[in-house]
N, C-alpha and C. Protein backbone atom coordinates (compact mmCIF):
# COMPACT_ATOMS: atom_id res chain seq x y z
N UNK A 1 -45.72 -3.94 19.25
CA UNK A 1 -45.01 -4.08 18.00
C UNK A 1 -45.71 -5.15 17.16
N UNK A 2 -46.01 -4.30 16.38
CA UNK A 2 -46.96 -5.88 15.32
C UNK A 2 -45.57 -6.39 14.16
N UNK A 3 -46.11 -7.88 14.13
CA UNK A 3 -45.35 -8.49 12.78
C UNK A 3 -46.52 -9.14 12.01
N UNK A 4 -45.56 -9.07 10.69
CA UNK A 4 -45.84 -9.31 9.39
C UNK A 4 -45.97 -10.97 9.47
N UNK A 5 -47.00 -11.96 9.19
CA UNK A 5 -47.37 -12.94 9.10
C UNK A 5 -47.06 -12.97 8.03
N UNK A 6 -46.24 -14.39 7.12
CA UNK A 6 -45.94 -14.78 5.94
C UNK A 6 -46.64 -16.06 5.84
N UNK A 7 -47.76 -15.93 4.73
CA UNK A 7 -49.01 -17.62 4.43
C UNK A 7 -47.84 -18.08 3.46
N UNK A 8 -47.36 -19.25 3.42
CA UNK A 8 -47.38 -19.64 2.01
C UNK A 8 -48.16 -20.41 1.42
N UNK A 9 -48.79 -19.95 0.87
CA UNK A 9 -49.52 -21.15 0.40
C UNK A 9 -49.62 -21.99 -0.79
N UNK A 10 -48.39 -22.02 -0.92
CA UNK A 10 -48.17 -22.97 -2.05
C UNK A 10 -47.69 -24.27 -1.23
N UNK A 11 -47.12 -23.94 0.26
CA UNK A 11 -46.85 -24.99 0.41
C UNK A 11 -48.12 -25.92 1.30
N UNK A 12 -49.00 -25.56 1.35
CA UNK A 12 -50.55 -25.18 2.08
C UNK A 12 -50.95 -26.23 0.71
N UNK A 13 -51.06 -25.91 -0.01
CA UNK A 13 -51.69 -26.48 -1.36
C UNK A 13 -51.27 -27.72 -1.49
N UNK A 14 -49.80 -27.88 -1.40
CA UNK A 14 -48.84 -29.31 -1.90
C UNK A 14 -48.37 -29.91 -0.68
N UNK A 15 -48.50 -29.74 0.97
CA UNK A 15 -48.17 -30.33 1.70
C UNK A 15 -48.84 -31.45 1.85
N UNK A 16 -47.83 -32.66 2.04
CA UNK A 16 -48.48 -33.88 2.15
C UNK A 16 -49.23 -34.55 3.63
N UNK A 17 -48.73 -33.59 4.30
CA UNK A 17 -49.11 -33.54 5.67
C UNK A 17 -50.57 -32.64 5.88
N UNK A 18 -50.74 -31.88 5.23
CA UNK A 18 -52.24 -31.66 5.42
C UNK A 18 -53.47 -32.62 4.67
N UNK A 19 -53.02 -33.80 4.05
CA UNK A 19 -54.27 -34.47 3.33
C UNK A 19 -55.35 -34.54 4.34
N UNK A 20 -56.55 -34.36 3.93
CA UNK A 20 -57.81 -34.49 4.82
C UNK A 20 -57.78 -33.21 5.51
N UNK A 21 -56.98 -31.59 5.27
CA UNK A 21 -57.39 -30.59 5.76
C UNK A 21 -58.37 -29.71 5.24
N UNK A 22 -59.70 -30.57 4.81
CA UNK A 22 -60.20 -29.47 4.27
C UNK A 22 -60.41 -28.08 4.29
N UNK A 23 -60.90 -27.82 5.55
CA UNK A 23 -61.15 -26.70 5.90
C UNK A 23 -60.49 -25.59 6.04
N UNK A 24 -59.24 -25.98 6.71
CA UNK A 24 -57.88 -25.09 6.23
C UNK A 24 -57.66 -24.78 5.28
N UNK A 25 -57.41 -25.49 4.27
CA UNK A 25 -57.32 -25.35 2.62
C UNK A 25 -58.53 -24.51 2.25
N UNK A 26 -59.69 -24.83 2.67
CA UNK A 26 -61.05 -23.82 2.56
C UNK A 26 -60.54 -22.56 2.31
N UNK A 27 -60.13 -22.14 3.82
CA UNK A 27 -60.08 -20.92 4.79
C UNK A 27 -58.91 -20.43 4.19
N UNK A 28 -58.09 -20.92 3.17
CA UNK A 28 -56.89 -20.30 2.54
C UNK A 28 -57.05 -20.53 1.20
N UNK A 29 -57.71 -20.61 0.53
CA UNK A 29 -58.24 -20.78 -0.74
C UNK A 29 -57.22 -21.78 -1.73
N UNK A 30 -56.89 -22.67 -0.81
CA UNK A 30 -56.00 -23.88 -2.06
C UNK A 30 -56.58 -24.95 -2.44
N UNK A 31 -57.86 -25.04 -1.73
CA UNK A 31 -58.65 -26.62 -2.26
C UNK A 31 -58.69 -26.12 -3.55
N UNK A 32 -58.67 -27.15 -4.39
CA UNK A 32 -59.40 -27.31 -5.76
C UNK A 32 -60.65 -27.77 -5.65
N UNK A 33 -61.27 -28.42 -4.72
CA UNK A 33 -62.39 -28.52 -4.68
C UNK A 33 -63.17 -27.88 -3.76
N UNK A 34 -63.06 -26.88 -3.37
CA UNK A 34 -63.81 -25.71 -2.59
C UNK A 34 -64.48 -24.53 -3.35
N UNK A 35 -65.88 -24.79 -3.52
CA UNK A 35 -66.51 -23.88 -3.91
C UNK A 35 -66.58 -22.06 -2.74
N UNK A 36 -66.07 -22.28 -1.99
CA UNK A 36 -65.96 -21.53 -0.52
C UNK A 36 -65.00 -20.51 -1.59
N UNK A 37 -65.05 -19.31 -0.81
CA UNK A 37 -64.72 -18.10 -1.49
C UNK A 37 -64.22 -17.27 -0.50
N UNK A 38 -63.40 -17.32 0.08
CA UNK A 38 -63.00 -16.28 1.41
C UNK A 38 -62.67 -14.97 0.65
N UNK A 39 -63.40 -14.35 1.71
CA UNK A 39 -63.07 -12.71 1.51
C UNK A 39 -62.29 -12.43 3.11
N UNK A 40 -60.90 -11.72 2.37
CA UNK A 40 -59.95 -11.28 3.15
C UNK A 40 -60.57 -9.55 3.48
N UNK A 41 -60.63 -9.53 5.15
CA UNK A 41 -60.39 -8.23 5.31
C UNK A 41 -59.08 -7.67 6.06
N UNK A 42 -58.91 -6.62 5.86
CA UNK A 42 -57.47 -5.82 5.89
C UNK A 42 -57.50 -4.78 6.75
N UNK A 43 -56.14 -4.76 6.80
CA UNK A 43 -55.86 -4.17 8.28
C UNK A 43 -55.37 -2.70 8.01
N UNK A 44 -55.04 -1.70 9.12
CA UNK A 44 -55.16 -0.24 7.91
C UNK A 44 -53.76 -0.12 7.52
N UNK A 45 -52.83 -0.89 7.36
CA UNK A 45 -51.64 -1.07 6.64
C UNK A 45 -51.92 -2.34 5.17
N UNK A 46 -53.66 -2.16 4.80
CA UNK A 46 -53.73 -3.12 3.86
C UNK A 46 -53.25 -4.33 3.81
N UNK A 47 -52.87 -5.22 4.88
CA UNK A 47 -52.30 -6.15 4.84
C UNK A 47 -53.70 -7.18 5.58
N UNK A 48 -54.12 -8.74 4.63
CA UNK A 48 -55.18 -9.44 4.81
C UNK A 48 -55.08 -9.72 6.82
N UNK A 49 -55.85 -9.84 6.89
CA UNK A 49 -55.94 -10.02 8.79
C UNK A 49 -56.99 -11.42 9.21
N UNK A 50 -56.31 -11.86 8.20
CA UNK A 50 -57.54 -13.83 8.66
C UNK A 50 -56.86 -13.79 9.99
N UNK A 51 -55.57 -14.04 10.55
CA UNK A 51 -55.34 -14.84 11.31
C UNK A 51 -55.55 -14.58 12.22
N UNK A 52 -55.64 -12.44 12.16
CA UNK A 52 -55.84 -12.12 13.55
C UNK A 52 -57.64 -12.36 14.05
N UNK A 53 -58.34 -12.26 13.07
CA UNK A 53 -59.91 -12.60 13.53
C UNK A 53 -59.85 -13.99 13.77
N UNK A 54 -59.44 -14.42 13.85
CA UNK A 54 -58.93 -16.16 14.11
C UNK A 54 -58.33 -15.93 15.64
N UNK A 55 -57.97 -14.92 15.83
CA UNK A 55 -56.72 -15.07 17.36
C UNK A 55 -55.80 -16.31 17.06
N UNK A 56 -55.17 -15.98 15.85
CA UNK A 56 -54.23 -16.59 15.77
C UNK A 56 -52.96 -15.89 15.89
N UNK A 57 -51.91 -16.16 16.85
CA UNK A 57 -50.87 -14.83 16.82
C UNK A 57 -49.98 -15.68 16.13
N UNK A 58 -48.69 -14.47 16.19
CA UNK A 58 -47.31 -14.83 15.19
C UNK A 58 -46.83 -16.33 15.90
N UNK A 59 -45.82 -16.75 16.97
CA UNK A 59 -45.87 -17.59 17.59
C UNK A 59 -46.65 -19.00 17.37
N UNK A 60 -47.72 -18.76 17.33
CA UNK A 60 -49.18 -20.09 17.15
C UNK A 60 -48.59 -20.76 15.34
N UNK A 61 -48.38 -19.46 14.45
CA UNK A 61 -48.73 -19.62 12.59
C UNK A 61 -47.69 -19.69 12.55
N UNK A 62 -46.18 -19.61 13.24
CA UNK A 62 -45.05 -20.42 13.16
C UNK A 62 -45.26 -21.90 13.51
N UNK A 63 -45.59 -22.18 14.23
CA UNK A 63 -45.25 -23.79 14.82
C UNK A 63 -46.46 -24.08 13.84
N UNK A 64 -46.81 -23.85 13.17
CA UNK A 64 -47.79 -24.27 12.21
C UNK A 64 -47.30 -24.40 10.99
N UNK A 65 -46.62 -23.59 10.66
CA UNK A 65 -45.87 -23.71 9.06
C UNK A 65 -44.78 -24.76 9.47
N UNK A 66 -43.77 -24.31 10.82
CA UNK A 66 -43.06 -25.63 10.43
C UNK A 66 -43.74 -26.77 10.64
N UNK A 67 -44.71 -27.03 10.95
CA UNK A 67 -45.17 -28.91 10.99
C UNK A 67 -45.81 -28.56 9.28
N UNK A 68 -46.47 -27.63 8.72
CA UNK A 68 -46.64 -27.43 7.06
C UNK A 68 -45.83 -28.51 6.83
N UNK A 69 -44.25 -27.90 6.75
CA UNK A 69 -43.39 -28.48 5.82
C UNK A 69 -42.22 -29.11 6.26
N UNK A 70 -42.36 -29.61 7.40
CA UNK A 70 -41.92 -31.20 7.83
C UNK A 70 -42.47 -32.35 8.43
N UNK A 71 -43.83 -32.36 8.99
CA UNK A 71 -44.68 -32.71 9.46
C UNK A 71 -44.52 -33.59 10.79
N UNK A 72 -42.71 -32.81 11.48
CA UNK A 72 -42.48 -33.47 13.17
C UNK A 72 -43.23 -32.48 13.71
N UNK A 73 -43.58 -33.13 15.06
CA UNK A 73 -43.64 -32.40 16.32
C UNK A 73 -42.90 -31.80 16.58
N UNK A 74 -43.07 -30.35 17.02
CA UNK A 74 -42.50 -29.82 18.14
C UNK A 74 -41.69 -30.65 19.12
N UNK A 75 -40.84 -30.51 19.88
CA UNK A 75 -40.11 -31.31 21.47
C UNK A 75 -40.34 -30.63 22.22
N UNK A 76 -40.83 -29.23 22.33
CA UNK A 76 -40.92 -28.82 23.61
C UNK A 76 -42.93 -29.06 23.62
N UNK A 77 -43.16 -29.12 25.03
CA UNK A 77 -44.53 -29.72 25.32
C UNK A 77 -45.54 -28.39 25.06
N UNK A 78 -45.10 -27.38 25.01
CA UNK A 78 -46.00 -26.12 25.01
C UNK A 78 -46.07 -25.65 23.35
N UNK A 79 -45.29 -26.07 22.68
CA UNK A 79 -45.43 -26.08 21.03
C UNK A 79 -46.21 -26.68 20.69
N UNK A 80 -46.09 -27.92 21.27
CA UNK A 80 -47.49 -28.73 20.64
C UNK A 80 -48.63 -28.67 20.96
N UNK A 81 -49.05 -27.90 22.37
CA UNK A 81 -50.41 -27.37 22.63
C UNK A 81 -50.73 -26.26 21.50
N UNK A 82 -49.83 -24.72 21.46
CA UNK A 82 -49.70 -24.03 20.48
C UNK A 82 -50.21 -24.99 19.29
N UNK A 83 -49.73 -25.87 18.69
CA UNK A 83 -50.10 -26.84 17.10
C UNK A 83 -50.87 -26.91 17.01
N UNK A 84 -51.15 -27.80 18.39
CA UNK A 84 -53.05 -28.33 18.59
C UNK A 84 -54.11 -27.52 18.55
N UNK A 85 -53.52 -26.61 18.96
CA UNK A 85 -55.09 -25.57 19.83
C UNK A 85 -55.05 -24.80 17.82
N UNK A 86 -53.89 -24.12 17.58
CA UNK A 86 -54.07 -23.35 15.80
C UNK A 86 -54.70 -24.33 15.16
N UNK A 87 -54.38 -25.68 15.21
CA UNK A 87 -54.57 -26.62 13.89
C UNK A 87 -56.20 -26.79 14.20
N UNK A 88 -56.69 -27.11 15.51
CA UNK A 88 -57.78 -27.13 16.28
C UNK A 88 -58.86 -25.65 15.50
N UNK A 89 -58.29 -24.97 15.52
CA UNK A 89 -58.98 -23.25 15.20
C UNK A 89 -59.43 -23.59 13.42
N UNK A 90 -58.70 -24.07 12.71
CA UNK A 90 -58.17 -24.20 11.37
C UNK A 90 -59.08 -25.44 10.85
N UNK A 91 -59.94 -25.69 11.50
CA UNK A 91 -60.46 -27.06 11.73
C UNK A 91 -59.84 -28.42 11.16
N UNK A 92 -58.99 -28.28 12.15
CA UNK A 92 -58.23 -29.67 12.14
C UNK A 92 -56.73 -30.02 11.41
N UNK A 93 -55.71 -30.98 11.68
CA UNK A 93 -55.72 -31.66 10.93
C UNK A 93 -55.24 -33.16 11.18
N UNK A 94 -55.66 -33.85 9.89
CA UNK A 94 -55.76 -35.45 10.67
C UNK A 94 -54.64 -35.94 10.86
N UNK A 95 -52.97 -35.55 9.91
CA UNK A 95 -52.25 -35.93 10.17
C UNK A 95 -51.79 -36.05 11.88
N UNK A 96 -51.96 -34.56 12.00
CA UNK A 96 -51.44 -34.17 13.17
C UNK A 96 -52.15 -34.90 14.52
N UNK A 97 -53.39 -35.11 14.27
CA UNK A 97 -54.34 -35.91 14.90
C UNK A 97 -53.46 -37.27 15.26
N UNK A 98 -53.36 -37.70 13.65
CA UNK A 98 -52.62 -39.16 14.44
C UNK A 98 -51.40 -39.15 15.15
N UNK A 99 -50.63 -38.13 14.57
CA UNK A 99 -49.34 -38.31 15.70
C UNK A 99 -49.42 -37.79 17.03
N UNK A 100 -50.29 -37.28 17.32
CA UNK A 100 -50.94 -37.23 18.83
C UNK A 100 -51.38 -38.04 19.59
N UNK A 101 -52.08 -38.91 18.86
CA UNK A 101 -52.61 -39.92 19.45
C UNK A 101 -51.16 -40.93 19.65
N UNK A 102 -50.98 -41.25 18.27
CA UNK A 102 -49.30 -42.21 18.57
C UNK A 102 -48.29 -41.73 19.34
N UNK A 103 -48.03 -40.41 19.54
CA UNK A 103 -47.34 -40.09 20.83
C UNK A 103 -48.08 -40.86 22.55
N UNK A 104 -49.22 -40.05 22.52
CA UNK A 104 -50.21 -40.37 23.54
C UNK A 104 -49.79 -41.92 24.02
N UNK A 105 -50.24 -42.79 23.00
CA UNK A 105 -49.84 -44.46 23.65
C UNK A 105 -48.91 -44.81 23.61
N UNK A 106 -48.02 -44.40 23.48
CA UNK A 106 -46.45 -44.41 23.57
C UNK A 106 -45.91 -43.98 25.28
N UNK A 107 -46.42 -43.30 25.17
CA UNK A 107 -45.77 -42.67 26.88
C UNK A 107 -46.45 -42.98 27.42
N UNK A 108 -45.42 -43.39 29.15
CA UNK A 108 -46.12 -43.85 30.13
C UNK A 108 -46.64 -42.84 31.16
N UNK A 109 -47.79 -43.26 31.64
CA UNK A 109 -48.64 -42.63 32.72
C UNK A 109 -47.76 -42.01 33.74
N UNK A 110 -47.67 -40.65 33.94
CA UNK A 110 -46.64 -39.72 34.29
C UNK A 110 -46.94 -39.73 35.88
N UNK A 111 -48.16 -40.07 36.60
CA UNK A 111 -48.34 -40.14 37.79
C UNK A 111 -48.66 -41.35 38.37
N UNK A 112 -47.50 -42.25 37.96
CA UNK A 112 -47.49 -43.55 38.90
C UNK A 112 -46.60 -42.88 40.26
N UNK A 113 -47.59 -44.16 40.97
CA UNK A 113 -47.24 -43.85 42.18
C UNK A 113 -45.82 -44.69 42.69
N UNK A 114 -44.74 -44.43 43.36
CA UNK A 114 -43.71 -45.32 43.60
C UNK A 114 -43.47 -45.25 45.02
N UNK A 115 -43.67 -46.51 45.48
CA UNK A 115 -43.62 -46.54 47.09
C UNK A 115 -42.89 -46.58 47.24
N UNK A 116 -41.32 -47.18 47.01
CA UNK A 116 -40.18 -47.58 47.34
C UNK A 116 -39.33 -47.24 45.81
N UNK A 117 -38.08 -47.35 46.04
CA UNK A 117 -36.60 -47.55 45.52
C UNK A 117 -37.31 -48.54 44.40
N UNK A 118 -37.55 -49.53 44.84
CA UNK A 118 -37.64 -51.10 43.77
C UNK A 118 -38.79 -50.70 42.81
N UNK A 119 -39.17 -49.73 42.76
CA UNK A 119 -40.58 -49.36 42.07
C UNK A 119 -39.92 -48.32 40.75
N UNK A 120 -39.02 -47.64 41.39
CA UNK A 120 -38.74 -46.94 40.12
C UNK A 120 -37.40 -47.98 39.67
N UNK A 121 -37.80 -48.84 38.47
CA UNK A 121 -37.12 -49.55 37.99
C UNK A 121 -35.76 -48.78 36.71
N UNK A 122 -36.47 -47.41 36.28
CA UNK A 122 -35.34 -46.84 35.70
C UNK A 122 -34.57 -45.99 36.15
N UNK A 123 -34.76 -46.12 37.59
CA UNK A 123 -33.67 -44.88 38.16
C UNK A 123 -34.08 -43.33 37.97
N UNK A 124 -35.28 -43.08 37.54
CA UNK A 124 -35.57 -41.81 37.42
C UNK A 124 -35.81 -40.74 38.64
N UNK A 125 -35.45 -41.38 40.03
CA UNK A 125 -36.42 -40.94 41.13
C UNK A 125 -35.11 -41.02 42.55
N UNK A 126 -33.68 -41.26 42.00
CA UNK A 126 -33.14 -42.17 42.97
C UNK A 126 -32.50 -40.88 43.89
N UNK A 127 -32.34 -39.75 43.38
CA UNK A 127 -31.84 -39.05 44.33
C UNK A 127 -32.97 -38.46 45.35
N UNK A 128 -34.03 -38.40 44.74
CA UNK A 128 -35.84 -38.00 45.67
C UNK A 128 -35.62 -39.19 46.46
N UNK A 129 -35.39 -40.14 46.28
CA UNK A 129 -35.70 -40.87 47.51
C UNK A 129 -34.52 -41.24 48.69
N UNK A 130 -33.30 -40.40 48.22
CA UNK A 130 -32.92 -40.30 49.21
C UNK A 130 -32.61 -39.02 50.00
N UNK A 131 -33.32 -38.56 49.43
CA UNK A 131 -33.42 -37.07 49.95
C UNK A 131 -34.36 -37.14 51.00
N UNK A 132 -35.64 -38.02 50.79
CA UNK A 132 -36.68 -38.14 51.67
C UNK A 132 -36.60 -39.26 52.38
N UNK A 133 -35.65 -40.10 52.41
CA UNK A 133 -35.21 -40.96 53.89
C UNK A 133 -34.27 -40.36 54.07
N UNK A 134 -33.37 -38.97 54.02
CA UNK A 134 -32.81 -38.18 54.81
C UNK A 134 -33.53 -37.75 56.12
N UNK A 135 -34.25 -37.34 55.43
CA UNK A 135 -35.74 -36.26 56.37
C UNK A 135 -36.29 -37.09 57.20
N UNK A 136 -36.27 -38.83 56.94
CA UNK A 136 -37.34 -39.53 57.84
C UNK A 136 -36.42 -39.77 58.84
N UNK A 137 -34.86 -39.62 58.57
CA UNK A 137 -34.00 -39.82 59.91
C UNK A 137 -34.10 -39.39 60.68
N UNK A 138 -34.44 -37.90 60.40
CA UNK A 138 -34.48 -36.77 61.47
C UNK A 138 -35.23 -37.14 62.40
């Protein structure tokens, strides 16, 4: 079942969250300063097909329009690969760049090691560990 991809690109043009996207803006013809000239080819329902020579699917050019025109992250962790990897294809963009990175040093290192109870200081771990000095009773 194919769907109908909706560009807007007006909001492509005026989002404040794409500053520094050139190339995107290129590849969708909203720079004002892009001498670049894309020629759209079409699909046999005449409808332009950038995104699919892109392997960009429906799914990917959603989580893309909404960061367009609010410029949060995703919350679930597989949206924002989806963001990364389209915005990545689209060559780039820097906003999104930085809040990746400012997420990134924000969170803590997901594979600390905790030897004991006294190690996980927020309680994240407390029923695992007694689940596994259950087992060492045995």
């Amino acid at each position: 079942m194919e769907s109908t991809i909706h560009i807007d690109l007006k909001a492509m043009e005026n989002s404040p969250f794409l500053k520094g996207a050139d190339v995107l803006k290129m590849l969708f013809c909203v720079s004002e300063k892009s001498s670049f000239q894309q020629t759209f080819a079409t699909d046999k329902n005449n409808y332009n097909n950038l995104l699919e020579r892109l392997d960009i699917h429906y799914y990917d050019w959603l989580c893309l329009q909404r960061f367009i025109r609010t410029g949060i992250l995703p919350s679930v962790y597989d949206e924002v690969k989806y963001l990364e990897y389209t915005a990545e294809k689209l060559g780039g963009i820097p906003y999104l760049d930085s809040l990746l990175c400012s997420k990134e040093s924000k969170e803590e290192p997901r594979n600390k090691v905790m030897k004991s109870p006294e190690d996980d200081y927020q309680h994240l771990n407390h029923d695992s560990y007694q689940i596994h000095n259950m087992e060492c009773l045995k």
